[in-house]
C-alpha atoms as a PDB file:
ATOM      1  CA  UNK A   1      54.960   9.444 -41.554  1.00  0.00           C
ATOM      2  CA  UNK A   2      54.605  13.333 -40.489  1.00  0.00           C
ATOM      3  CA  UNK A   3      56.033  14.374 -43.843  1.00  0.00           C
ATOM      4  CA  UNK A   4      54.135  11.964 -46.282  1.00  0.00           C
ATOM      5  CA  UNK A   5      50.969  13.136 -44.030  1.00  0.00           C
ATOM      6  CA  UNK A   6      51.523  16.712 -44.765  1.00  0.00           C
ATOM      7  CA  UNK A   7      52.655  16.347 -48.288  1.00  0.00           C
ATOM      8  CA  UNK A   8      49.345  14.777 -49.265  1.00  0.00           C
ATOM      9  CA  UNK A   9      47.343  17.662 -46.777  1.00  0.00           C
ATOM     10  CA  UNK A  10      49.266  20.183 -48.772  1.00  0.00           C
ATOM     11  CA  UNK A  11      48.067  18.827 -52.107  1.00  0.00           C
ATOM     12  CA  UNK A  12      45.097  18.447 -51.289  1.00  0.00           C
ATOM     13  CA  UNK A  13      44.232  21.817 -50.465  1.00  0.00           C
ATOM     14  CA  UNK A  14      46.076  22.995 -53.525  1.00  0.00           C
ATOM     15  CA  UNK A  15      48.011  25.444 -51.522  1.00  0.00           C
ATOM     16  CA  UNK A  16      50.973  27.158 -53.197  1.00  0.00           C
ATOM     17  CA  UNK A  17      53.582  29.345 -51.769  1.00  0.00           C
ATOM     18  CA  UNK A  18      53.557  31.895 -54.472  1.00  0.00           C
ATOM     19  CA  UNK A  19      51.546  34.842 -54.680  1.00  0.00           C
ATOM     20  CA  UNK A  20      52.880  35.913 -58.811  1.00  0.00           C
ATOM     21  CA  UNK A  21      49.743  33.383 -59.508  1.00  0.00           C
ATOM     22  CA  UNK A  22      46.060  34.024 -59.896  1.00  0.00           C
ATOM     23  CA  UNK A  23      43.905  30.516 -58.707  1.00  0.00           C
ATOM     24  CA  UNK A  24      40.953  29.877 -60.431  1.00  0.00           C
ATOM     25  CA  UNK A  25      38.645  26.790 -58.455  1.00  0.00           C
ATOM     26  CA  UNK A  26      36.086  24.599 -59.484  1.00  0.00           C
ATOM     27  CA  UNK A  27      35.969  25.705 -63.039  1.00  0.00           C
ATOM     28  CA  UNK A  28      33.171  22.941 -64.655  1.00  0.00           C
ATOM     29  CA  UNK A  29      32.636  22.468 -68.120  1.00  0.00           C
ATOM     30  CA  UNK A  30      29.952  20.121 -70.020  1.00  0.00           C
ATOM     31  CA  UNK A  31      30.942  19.733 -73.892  1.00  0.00           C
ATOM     32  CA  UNK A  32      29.134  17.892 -76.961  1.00  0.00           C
ATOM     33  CA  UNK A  33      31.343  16.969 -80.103  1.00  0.00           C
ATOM     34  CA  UNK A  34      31.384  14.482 -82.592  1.00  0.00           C
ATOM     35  CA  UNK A  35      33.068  12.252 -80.318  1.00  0.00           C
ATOM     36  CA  UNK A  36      35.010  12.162 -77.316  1.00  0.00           C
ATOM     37  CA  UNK A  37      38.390  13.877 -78.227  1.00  0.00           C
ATOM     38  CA  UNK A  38      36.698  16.780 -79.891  1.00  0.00           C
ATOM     39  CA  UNK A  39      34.152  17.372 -76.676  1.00  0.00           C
ATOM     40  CA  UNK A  40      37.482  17.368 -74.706  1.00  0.00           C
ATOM     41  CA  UNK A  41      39.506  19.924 -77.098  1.00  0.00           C
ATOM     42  CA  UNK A  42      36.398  22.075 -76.927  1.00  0.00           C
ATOM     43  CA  UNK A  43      36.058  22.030 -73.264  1.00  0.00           C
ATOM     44  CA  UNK A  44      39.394  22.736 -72.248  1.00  0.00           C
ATOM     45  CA  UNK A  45      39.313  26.424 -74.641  1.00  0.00           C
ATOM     46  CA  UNK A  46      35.639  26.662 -72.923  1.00  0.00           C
ATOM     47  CA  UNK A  47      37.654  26.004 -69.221  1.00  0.00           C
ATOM     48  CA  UNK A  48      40.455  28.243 -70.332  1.00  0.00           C
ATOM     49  CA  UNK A  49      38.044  31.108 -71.036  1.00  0.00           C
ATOM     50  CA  UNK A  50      35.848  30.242 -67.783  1.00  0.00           C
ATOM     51  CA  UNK A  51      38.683  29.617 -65.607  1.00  0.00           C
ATOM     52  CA  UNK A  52      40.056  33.352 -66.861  1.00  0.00           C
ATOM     53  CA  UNK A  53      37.250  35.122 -66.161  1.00  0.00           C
ATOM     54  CA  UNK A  54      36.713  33.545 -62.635  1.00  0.00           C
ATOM     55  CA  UNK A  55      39.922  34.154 -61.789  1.00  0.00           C
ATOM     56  CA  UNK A  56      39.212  37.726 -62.658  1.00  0.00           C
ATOM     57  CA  UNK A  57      36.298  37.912 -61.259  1.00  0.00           C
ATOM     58  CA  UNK A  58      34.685  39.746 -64.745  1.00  0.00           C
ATOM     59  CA  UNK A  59      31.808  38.315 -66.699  1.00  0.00           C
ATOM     60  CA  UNK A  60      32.605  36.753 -70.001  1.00  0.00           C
ATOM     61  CA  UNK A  61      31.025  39.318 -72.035  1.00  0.00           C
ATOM     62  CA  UNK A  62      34.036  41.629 -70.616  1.00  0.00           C
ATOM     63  CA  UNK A  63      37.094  39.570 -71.794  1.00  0.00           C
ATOM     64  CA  UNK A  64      35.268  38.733 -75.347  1.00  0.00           C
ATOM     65  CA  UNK A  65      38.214  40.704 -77.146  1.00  0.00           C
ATOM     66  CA  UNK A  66      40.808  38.545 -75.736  1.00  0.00           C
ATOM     67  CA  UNK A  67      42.102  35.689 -77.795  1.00  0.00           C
ATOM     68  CA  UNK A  68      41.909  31.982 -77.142  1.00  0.00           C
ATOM     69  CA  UNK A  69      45.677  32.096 -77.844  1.00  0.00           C
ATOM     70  CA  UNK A  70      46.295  35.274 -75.508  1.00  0.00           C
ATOM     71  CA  UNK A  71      44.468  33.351 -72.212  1.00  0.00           C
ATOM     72  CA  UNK A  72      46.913  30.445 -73.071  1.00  0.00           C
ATOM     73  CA  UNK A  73      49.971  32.353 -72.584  1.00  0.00           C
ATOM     74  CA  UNK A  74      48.745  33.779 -69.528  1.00  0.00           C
ATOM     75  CA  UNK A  75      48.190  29.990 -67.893  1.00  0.00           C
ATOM     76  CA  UNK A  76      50.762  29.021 -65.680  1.00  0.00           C
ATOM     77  CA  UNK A  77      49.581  25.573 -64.637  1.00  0.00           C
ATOM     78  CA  UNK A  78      46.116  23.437 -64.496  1.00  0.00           C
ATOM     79  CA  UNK A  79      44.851  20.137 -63.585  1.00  0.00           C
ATOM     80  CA  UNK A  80      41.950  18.339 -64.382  1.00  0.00           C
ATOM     81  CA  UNK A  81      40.380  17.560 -60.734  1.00  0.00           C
ATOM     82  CA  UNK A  82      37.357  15.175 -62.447  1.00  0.00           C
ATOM     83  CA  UNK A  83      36.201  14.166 -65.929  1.00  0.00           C
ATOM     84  CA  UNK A  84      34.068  12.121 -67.549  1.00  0.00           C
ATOM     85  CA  UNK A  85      33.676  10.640 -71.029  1.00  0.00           C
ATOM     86  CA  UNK A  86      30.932   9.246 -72.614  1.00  0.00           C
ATOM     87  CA  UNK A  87      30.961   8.366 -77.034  1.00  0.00           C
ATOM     88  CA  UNK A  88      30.383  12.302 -77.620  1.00  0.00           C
ATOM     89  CA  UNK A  89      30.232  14.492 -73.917  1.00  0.00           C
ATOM     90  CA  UNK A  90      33.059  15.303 -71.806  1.00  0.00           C
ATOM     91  CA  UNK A  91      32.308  16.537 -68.564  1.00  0.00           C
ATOM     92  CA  UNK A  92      35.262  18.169 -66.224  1.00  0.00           C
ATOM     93  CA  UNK A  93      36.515  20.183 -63.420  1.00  0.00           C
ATOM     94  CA  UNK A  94      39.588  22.290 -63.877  1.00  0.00           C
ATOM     95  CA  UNK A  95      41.799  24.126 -61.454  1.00  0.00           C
ATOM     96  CA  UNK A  96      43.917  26.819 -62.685  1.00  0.00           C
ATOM     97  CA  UNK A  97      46.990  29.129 -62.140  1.00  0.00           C
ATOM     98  CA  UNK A  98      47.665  32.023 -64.015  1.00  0.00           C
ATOM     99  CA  UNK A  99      50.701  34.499 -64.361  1.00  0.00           C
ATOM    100  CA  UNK A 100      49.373  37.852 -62.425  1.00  0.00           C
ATOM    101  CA  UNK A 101      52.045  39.990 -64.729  1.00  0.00           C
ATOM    102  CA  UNK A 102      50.960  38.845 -68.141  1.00  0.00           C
ATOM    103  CA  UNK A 103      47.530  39.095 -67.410  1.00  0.00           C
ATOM    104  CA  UNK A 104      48.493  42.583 -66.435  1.00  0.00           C
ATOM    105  CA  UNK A 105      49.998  43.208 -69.605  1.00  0.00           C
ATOM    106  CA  UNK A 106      47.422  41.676 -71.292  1.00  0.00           C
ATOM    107  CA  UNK A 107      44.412  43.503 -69.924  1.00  0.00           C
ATOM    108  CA  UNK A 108      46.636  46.865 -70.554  1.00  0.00           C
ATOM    109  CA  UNK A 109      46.533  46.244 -74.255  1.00  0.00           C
ATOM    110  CA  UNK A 110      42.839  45.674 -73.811  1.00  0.00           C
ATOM    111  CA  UNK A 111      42.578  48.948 -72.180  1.00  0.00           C
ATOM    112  CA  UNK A 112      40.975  47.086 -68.611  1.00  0.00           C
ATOM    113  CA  UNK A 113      43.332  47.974 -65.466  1.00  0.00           C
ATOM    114  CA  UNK A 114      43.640  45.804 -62.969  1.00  0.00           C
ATOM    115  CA  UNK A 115      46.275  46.619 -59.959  1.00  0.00           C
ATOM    116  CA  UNK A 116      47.376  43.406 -58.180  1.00  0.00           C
ATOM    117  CA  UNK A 117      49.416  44.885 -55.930  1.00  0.00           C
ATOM    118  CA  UNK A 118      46.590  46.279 -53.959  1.00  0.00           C
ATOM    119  CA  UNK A 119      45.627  42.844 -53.694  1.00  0.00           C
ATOM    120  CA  UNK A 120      48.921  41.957 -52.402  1.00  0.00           C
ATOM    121  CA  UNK A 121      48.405  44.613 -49.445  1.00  0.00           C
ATOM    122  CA  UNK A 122      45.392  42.527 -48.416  1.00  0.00           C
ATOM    123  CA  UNK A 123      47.485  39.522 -47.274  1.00  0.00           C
ATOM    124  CA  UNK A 124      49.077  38.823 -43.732  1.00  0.00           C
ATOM    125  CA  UNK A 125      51.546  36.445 -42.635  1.00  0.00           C
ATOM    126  CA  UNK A 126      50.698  34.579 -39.715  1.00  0.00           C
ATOM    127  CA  UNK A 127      52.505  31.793 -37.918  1.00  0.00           C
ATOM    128  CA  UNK A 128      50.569  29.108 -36.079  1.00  0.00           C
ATOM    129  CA  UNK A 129      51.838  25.600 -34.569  1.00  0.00           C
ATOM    130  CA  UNK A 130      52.186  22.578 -36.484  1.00  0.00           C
ATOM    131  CA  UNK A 131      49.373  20.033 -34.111  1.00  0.00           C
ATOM    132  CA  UNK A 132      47.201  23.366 -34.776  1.00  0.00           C
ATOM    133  CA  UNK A 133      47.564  23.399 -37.866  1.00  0.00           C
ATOM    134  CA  UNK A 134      46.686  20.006 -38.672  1.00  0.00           C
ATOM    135  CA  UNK A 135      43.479  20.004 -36.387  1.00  0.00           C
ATOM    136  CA  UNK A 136      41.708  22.900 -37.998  1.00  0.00           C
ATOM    137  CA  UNK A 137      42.509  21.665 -41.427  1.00  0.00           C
ATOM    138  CA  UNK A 138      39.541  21.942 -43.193  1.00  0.00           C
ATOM    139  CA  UNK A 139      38.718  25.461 -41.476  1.00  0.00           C
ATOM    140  CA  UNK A 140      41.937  26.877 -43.040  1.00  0.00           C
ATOM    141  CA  UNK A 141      41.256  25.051 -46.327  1.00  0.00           C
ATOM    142  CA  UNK A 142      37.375  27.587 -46.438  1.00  0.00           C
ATOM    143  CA  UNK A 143      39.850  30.553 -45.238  1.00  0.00           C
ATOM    144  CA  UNK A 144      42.402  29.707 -48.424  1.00  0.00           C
ATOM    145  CA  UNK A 145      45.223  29.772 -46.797  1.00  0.00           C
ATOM    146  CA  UNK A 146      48.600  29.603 -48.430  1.00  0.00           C
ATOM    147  CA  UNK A 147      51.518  27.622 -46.843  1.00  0.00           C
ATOM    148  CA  UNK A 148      54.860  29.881 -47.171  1.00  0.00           C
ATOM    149  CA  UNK A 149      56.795  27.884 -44.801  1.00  0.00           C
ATOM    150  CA  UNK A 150      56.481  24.529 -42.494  1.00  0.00           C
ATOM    151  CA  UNK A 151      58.642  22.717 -39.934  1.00  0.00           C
ATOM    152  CA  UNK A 152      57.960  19.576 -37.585  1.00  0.00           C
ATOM    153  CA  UNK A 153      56.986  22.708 -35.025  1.00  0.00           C
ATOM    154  CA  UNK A 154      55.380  26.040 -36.604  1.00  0.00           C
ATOM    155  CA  UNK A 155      53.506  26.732 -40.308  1.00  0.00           C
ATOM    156  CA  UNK A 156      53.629  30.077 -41.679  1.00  0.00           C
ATOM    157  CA  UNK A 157      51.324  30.938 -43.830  1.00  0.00           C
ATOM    158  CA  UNK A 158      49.331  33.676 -46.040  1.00  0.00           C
ATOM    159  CA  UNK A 159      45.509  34.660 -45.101  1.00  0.00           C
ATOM    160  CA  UNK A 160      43.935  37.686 -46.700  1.00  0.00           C
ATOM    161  CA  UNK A 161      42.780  40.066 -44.395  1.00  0.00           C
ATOM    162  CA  UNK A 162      38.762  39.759 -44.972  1.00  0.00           C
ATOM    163  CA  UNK A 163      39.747  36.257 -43.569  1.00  0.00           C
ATOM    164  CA  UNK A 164      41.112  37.514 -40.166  1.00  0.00           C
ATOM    165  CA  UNK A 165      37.936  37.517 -38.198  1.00  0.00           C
ATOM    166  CA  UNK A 166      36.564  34.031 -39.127  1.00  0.00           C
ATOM    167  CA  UNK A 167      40.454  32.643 -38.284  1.00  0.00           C
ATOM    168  CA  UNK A 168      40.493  34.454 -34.669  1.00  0.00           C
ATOM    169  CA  UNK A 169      37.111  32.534 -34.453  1.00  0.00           C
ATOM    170  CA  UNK A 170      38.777  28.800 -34.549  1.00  0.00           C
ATOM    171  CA  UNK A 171      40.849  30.167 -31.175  1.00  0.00           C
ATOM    172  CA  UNK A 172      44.246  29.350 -32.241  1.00  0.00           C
ATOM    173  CA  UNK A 173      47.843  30.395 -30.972  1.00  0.00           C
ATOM    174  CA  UNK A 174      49.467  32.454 -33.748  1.00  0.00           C
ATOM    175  CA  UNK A 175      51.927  35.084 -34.236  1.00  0.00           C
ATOM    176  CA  UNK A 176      51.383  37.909 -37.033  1.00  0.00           C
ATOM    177  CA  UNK A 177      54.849  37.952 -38.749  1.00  0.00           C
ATOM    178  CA  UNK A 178      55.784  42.005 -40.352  1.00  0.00           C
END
């Protein structure tokens, strides 16, 4: 029962071991079209665009150069979290992952910069115990923590470092792994 438990915890807090991705959350879209199908086709180039410029953190006006085509390639995964049809309006919420190094690449050819790997240096590893874990569940989920590792005994995990104070605040047993 432990591992079906924490299969379904770790899907539902859309945690994912690698960092090569960039997430995008709660990207919501409303389209019109002539019917159904085309509101959908619409709103998933408008959620593409949205979710890419989240993800970014730019304004759309900034990434206005960059293809339809060019944000495709740089999608890794999504899933559609909610949607809603009606005879001519979709309504939906995305949730995105995108490759960090070809949206790299592609910014460079747009002349924007972007260095990820400072990002990177933001993040520490920290181990905690498994009970501990599961009890502050839904504080880790606001802190976006990112599962590495689990056992029946310890979770290791990734926690950027702007996140440190607020986690020493839920009192937990952890070790800081170099």
């Amino acid at each position: 029962m432990k591992p079906l438990f924490f299969l379904l915890f770790t899907v539902n807090l859309c945690v994912f071991a690698d960092s090569r991705y960039l997430e995008s959350r709660n990207v919501k879209v409303k389209q019109e079209g002539r019917n159904s199908l085309e509101a959908k086709q619409a709103a998933l180039r408008r959620a593409n665009r949205l979710a890419f410029s989240k993800a970014l953190n730019m304004e759309l006006k900034t990434i206005e150069s960059v293809s339809d085509g060019e944000i495709q390639d740089c999608i890794y995964d999504y899933s559609i979290e909610r949607e809603k049809f009606s005879a001519s309006v979709y309504i939906g919420e995305f949730f995105y992952r995108f490759y960090k190094s070809r949206i790299s690449s592609l910014l460079k050819s747009h002349g924007i910069h972007m260095d990820f790997q400072n990002e990177e240096n933001n993040i520490v590893k920290l181990a905690v115990y498994w009970k501990d874990f599961i009890r502050r569940s839904n504080e880790l989920n606001k802190l976006k923590v990112i599962v590495e590792k689990f056992s029946d005994k310890k979770v290791v995990f990734n926690i950027n470092r702007k996140y440190i104070g607020d986690f020493r605040k839920l009192r937990m047993k952890y070790a800081q792994i170099l």
